[in-house]
C-alpha atoms as a PDB file:
ATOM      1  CA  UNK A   1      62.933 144.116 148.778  1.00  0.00           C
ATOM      2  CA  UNK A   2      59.909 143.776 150.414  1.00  0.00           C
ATOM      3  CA  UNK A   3      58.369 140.584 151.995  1.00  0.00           C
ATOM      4  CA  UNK A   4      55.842 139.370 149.594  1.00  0.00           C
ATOM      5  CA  UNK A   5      59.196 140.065 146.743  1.00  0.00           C
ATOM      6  CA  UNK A   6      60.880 137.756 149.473  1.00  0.00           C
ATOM      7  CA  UNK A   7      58.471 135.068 149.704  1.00  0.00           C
ATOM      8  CA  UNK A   8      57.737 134.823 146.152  1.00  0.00           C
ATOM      9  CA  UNK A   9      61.371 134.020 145.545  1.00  0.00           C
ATOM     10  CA  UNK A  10      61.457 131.312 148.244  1.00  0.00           C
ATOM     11  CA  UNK A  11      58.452 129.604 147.491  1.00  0.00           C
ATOM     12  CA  UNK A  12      59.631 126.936 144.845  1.00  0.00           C
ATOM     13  CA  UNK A  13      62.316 126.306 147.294  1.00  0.00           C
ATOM     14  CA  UNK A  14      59.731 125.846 150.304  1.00  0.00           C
ATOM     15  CA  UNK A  15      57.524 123.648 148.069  1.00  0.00           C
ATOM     16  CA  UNK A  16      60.495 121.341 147.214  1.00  0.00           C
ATOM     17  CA  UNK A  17      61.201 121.375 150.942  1.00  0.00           C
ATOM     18  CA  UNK A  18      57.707 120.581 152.220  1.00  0.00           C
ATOM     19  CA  UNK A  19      57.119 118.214 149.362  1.00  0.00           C
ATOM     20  CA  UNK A  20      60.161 116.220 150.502  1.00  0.00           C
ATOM     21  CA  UNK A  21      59.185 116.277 153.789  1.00  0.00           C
ATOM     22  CA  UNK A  22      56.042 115.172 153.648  1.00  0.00           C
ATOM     23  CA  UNK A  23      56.274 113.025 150.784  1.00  0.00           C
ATOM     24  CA  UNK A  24      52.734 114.855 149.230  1.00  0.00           C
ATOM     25  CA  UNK A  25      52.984 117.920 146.805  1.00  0.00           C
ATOM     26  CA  UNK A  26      49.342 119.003 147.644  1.00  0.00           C
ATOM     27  CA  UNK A  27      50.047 119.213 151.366  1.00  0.00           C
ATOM     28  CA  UNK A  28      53.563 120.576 150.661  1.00  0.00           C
ATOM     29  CA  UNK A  29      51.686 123.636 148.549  1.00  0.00           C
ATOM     30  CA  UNK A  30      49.408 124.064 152.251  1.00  0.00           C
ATOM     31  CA  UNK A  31      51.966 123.811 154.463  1.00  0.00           C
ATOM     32  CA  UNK A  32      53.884 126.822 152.323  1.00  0.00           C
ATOM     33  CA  UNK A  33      50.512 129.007 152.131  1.00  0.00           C
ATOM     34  CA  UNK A  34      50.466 128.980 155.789  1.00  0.00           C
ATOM     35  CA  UNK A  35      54.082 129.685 156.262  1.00  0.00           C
ATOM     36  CA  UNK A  36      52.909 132.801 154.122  1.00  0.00           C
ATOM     37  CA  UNK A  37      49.861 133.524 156.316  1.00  0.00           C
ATOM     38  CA  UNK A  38      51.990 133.557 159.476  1.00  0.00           C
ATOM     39  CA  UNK A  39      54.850 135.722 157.693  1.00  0.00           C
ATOM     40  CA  UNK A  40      51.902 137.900 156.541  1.00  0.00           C
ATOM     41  CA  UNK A  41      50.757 138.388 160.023  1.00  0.00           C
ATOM     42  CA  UNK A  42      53.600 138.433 162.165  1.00  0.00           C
ATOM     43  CA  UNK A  43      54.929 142.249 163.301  1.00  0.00           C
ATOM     44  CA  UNK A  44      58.655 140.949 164.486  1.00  0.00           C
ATOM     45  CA  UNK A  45      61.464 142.413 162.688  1.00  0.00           C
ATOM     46  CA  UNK A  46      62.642 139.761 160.654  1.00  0.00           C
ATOM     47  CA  UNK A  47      66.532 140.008 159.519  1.00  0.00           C
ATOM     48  CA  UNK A  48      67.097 136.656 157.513  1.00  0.00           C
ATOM     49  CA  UNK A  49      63.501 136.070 155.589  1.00  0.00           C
ATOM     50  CA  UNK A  50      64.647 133.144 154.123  1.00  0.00           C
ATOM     51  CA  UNK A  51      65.826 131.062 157.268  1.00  0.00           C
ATOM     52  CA  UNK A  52      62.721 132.170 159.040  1.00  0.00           C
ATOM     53  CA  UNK A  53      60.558 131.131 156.466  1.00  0.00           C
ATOM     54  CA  UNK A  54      62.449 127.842 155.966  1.00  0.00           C
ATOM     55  CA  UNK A  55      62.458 127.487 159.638  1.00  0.00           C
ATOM     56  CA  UNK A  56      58.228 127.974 159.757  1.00  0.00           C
ATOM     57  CA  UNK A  57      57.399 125.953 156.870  1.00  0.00           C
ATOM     58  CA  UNK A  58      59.939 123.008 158.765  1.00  0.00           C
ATOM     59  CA  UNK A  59      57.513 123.163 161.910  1.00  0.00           C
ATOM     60  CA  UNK A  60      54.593 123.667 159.795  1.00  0.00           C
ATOM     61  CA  UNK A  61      55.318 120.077 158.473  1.00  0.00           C
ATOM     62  CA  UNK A  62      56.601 118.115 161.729  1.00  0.00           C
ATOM     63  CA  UNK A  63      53.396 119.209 162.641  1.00  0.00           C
ATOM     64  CA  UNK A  64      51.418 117.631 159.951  1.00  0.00           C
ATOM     65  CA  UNK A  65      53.908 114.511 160.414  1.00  0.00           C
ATOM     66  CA  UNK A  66      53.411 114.436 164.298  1.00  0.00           C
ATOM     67  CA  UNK A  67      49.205 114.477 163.237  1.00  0.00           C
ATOM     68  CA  UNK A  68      49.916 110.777 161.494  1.00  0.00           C
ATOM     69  CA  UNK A  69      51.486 108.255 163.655  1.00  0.00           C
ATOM     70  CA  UNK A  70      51.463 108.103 167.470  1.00  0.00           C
ATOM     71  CA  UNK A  71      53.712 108.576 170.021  1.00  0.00           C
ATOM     72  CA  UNK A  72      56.832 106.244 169.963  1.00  0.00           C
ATOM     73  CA  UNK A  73      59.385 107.980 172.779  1.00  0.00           C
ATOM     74  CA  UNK A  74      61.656 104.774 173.291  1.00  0.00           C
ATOM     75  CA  UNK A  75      63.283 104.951 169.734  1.00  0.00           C
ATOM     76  CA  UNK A  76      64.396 108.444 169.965  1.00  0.00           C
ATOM     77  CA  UNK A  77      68.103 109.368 171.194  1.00  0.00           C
ATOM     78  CA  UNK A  78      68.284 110.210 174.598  1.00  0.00           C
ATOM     79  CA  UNK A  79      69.180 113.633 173.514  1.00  0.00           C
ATOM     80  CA  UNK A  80      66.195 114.367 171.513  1.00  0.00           C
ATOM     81  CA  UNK A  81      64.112 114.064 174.577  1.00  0.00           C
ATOM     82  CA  UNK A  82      63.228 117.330 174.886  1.00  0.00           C
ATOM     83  CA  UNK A  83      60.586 119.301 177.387  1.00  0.00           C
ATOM     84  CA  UNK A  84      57.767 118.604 175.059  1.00  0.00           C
ATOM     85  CA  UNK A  85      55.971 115.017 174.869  1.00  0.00           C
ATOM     86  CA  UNK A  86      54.643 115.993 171.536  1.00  0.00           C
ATOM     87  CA  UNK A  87      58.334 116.056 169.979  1.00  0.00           C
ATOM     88  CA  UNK A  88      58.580 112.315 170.835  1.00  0.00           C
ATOM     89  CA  UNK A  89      57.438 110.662 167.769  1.00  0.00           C
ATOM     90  CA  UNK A  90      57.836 108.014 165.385  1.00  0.00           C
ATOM     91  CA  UNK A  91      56.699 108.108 161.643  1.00  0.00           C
ATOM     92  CA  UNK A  92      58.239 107.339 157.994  1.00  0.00           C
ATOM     93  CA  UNK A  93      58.782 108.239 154.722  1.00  0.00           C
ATOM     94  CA  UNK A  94      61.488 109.024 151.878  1.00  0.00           C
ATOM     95  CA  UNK A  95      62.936 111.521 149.508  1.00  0.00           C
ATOM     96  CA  UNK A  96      61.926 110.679 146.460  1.00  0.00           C
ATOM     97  CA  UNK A  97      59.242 108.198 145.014  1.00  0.00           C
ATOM     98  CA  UNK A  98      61.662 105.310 145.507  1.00  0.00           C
ATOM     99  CA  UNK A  99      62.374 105.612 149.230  1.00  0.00           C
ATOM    100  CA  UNK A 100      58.836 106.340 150.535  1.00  0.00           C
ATOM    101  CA  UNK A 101      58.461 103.279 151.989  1.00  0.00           C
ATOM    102  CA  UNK A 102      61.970 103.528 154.258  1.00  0.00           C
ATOM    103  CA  UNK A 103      61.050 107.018 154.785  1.00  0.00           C
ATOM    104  CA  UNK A 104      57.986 105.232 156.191  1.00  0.00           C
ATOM    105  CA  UNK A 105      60.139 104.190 159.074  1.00  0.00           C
ATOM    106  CA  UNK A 106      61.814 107.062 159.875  1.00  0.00           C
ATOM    107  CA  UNK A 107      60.623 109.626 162.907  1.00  0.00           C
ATOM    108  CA  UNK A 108      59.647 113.225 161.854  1.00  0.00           C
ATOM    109  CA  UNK A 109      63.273 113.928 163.189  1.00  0.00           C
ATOM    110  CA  UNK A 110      65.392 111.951 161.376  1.00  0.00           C
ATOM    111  CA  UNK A 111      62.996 112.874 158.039  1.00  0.00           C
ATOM    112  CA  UNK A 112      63.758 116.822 158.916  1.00  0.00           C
ATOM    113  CA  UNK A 113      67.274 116.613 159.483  1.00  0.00           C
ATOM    114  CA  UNK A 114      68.020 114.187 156.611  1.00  0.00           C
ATOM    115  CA  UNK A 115      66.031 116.224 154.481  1.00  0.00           C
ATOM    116  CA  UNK A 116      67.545 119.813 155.735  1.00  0.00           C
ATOM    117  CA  UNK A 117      71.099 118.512 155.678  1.00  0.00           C
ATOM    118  CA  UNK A 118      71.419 116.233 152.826  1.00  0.00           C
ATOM    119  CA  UNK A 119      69.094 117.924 149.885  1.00  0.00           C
ATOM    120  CA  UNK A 120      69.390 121.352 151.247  1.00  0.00           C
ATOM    121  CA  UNK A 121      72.888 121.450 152.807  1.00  0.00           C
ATOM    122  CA  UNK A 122      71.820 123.214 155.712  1.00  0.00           C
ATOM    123  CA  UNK A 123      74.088 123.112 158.670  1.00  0.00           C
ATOM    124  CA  UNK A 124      73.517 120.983 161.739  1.00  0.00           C
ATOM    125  CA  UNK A 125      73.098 124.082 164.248  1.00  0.00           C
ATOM    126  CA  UNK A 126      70.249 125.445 162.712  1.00  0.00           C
ATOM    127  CA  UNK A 127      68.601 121.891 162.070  1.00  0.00           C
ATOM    128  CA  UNK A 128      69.037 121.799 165.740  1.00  0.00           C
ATOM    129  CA  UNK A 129      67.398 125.220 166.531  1.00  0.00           C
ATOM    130  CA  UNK A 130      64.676 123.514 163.996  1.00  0.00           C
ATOM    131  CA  UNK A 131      64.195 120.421 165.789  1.00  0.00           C
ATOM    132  CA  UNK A 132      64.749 121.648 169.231  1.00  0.00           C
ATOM    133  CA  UNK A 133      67.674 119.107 169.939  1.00  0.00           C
ATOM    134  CA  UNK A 134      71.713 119.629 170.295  1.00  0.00           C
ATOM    135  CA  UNK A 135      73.645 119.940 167.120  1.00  0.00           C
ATOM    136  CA  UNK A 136      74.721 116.419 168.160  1.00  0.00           C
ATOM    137  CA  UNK A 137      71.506 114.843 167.942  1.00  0.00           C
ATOM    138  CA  UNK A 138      70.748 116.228 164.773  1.00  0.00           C
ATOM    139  CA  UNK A 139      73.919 114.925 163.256  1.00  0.00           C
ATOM    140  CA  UNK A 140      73.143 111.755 164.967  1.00  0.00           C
ATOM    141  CA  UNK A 141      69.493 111.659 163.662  1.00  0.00           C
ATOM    142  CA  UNK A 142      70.368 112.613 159.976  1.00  0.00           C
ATOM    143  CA  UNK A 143      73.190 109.738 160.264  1.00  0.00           C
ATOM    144  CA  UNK A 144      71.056 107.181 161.645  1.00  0.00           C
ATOM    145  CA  UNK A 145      67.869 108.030 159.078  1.00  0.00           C
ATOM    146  CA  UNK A 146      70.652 108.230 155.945  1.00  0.00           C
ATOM    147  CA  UNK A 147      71.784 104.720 157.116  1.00  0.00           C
ATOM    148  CA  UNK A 148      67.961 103.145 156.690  1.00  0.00           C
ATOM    149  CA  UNK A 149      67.318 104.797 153.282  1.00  0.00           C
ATOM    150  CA  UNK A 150      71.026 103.762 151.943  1.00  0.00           C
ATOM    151  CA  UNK A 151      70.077 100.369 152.483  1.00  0.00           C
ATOM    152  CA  UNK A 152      66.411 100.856 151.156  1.00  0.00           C
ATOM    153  CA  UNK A 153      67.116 102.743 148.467  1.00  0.00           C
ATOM    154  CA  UNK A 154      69.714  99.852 147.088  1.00  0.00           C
ATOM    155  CA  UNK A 155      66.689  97.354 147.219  1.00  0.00           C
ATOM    156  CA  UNK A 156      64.559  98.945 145.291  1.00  0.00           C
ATOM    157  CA  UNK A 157      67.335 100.229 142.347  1.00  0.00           C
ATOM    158  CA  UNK A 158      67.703  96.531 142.357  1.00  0.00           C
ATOM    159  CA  UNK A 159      64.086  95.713 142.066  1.00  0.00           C
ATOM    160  CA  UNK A 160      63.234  98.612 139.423  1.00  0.00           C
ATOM    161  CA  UNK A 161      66.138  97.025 137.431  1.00  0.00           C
ATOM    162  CA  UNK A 162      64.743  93.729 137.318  1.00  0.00           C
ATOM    163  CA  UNK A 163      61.269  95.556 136.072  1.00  0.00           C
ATOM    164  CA  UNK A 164      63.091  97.775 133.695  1.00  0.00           C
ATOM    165  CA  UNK A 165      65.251  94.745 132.393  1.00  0.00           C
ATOM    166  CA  UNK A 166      62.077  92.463 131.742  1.00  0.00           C
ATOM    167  CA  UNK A 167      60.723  95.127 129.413  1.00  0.00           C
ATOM    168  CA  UNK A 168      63.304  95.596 127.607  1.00  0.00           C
ATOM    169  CA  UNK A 169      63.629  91.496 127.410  1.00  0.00           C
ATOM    170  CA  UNK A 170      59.732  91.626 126.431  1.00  0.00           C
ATOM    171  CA  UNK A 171      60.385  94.413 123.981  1.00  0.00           C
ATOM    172  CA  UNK A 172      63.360  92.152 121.906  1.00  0.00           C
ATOM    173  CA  UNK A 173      61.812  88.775 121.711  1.00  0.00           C
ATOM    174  CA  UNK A 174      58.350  90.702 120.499  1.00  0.00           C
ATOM    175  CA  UNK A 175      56.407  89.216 123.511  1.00  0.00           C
ATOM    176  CA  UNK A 176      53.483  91.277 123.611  1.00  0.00           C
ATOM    177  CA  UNK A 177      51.666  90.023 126.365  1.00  0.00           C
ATOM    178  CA  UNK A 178      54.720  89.770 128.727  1.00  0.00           C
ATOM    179  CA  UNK A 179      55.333  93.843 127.918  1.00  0.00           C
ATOM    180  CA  UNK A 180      51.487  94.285 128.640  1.00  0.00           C
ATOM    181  CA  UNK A 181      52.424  93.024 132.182  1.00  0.00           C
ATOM    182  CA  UNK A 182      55.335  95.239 133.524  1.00  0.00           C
ATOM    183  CA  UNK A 183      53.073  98.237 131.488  1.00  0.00           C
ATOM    184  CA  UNK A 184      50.783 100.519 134.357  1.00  0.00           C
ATOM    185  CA  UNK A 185      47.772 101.217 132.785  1.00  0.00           C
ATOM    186  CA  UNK A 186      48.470 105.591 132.217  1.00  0.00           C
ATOM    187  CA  UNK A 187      52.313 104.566 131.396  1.00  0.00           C
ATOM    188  CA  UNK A 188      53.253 107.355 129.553  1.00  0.00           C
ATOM    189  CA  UNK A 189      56.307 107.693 127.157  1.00  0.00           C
ATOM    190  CA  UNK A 190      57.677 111.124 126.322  1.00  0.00           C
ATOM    191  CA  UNK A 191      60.813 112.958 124.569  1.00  0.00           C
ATOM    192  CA  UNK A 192      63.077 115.613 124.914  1.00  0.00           C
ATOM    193  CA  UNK A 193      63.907 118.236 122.099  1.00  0.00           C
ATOM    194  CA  UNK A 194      67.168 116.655 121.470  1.00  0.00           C
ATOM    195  CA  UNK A 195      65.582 113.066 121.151  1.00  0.00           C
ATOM    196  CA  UNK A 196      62.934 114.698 118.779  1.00  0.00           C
ATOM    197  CA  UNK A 197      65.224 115.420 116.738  1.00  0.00           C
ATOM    198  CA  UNK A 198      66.561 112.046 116.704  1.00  0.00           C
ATOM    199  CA  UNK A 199      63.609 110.811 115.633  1.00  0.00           C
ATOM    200  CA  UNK A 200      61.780 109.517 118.696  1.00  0.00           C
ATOM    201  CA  UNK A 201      58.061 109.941 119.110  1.00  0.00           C
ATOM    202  CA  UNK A 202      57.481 113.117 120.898  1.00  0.00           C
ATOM    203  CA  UNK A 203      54.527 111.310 123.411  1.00  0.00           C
ATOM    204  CA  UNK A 204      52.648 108.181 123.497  1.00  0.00           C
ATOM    205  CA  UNK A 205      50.144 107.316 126.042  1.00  0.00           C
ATOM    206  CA  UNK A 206      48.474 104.119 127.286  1.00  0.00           C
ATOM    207  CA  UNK A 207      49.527 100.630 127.721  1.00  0.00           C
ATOM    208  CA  UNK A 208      48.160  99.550 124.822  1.00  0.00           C
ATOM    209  CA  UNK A 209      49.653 101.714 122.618  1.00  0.00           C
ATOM    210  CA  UNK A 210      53.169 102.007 124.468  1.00  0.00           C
ATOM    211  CA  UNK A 211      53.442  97.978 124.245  1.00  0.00           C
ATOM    212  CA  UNK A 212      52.676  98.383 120.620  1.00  0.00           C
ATOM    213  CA  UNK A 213      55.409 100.481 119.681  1.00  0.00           C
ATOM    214  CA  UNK A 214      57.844  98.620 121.484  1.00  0.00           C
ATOM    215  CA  UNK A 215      56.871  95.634 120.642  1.00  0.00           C
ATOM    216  CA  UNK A 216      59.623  93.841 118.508  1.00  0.00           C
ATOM    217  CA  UNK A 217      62.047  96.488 118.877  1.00  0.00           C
ATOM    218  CA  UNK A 218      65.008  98.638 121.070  1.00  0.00           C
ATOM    219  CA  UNK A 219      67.295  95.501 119.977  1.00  0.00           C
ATOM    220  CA  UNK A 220      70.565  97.711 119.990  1.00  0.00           C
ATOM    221  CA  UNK A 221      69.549  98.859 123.705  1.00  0.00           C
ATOM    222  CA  UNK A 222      71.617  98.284 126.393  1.00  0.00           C
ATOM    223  CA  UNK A 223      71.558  98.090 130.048  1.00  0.00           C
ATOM    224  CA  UNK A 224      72.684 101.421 132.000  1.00  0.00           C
ATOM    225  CA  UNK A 225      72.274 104.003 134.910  1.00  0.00           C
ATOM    226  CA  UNK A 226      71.714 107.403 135.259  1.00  0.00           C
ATOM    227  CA  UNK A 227      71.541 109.397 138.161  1.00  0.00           C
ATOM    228  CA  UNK A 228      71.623 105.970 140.149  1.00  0.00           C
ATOM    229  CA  UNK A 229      68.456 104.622 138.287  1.00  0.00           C
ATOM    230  CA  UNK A 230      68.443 101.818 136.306  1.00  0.00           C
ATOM    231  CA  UNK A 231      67.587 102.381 132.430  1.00  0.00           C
ATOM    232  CA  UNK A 232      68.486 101.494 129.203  1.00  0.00           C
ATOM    233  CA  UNK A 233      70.274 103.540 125.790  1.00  0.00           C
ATOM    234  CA  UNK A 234      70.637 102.874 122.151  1.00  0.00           C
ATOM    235  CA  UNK A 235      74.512 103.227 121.623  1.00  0.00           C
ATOM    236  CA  UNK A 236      76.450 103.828 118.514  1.00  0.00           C
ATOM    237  CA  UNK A 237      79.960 103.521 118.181  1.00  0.00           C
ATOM    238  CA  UNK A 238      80.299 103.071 122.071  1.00  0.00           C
ATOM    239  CA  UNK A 239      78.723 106.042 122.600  1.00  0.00           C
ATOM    240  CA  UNK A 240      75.259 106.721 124.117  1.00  0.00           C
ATOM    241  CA  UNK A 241      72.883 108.745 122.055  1.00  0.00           C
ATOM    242  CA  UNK A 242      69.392 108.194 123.428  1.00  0.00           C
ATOM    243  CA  UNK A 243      68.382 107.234 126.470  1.00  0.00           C
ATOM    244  CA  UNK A 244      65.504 105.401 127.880  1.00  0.00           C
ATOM    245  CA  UNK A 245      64.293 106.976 131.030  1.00  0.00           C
ATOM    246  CA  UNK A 246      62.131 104.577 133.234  1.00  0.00           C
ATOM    247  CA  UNK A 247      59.876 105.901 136.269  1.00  0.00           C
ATOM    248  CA  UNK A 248      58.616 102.329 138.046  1.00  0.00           C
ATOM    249  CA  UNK A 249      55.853 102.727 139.918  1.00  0.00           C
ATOM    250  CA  UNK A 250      54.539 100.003 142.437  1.00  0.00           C
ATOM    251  CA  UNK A 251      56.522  97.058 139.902  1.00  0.00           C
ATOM    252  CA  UNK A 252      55.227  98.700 137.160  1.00  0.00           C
ATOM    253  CA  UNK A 253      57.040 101.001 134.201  1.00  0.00           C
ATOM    254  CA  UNK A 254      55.065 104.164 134.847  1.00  0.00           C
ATOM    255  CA  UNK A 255      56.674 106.411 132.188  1.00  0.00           C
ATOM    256  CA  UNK A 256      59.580 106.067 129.724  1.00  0.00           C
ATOM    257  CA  UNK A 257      61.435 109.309 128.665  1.00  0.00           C
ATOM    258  CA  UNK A 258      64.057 109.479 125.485  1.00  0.00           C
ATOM    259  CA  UNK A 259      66.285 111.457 125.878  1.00  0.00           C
ATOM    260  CA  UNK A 260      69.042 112.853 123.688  1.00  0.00           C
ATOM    261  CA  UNK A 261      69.943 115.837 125.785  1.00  0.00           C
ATOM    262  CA  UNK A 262      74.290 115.898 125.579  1.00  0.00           C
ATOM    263  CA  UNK A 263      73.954 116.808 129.350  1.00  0.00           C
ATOM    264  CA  UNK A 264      72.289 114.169 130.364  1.00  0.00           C
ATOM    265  CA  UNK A 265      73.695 111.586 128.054  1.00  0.00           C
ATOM    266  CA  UNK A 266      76.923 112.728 129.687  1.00  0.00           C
ATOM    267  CA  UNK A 267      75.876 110.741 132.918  1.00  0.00           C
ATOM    268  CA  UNK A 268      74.860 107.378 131.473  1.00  0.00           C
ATOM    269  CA  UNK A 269      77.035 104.514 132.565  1.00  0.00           C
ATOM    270  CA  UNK A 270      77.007 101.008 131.524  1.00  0.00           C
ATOM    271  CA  UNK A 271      76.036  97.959 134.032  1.00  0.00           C
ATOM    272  CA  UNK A 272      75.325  94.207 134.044  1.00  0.00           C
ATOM    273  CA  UNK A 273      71.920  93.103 133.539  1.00  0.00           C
ATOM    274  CA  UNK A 274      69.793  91.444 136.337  1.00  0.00           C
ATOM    275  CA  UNK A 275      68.743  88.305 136.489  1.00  0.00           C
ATOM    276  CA  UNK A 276      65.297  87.827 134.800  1.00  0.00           C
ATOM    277  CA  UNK A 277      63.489  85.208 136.253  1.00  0.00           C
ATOM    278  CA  UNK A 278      61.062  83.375 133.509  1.00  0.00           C
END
């Protein structure tokens, strides 16, 4: 198979890479085009194409994460002090929408290696040829960066609870205005097939009409998770059968999903409510 065969097959993986990385899908889509550029132009024999290109588009975006915050040598480990200044630097960010601001806080480092390791599973010698460090500093900076999100990412299921709980509260009693104000403005609802089916509306949009249709109504919803975010599903029988997907955004409920899907209803689990404070 030749290269550009190669590439092609690698890219979605690069762009979920990058995008993780750098916490921007746009960028993450740049950073991959010039990983291509550079395979394009390079003469080297290359024996594993996809290591080398997940290597390159790795560097590609410390680069673009070193470009954003300044230099901030006395919170790295000892070990990661390597020959070059420029690898000395503290930055932050998170994997996934809910963890940006914790990822925020992390150094381009700890980002790479928790990202490499932990989404991607790869091993801690080659995110230490990445990186530049010892296999023991990478372990060490993937530990210490999982430690800051864990604790992040706890806070905010807990506060996209309380927002998803408060609609849902809103939606019951019929308080109209009260929905209106945990609504974004573009919030979104949507359906799978399987909910479709069901009998759920295949796409609403705007918080006008979203508070509308809710308004008054999911009375038999309850409380649950899935996939470690908090949402809510119409039982029957003690069963699940649709789902309410929330995306919170900034406090807000950005999008609401139904979804029916067996697989997915599969993974719903009750939980207590939060508090809702009046």
């Amino acid at each position: 198979m030749d290269r550009t065969a190669v590439f092609e097959l690698e890219r979605a993986r690069l762009v979920t890479l990058a995008s993780r990385v750098l916490s921007d899908s746009a960028e993450a889509e740049d950073v991959v085009q010039l990983a291509w550029l550079r395979l394009d132009s390079t003469q080297a024999d290359i024996l594993n194409l996809p290591g080398w290109l997940t290597t390159v588009t790795t560097r590609l975006c410390l680069d673009r994460l070193r470009a954003r915050v300044p230099v901030a040598v006395e919170e790295m480990p000892d070990e990661v002090h390597g020959p070059d200044p420029t690898e000395r630097i503290e930055l932050a960010e998170s994997v996934g929408a809910a963890l940006h601001v914790v990822l925020d806080r992390l150094s381009p480092a700890e980002r790479v290696a928790l990202v490499l390791h932990d989404s991607f599973g790869v091993e801690f010698t080659t995110v230490a040829e990445i990186l530049d460090v010892t296999p023991a500093a990478a372990r060490q900076l993937a530990s210490r960066a999982r430690r800051k999100v864990g604790g992040a990412d706890e806070g905010h299921r807990r506060a996209d609870a309380r927002v998803v709980d408060a609609f849902m509260a809103a939606a019951r009693n019929g308080e109209f205005e009260r929905l209106l104000g945990v609504l974004a403005p573009q919030v979104e609802v949507g359906s799978d097939a399987a909910a479709i089916l069901a009998g759920t509306p295949e796409r609403i949009s705007g918080r006008q009409e979203v508070a509308e249709f809710f308004n008054g109504s999911a009375h038999a919803a309850l409380p649950v998770t899935v996939g470690g975010r908090p949402g809510a599903a119409w039982f029957h029988r003690g069963e699940a059968k649709v789902l309410f997907d929330f995306t919170v955004q900034d406090g807000l409920v950005g999008r609401i999903d139904f979804r029916a899907d067996p697989d997915v209803l599969a993974g719903v689990v009750r939980r207590a409510p939060d508090p809702i404070d009046d």
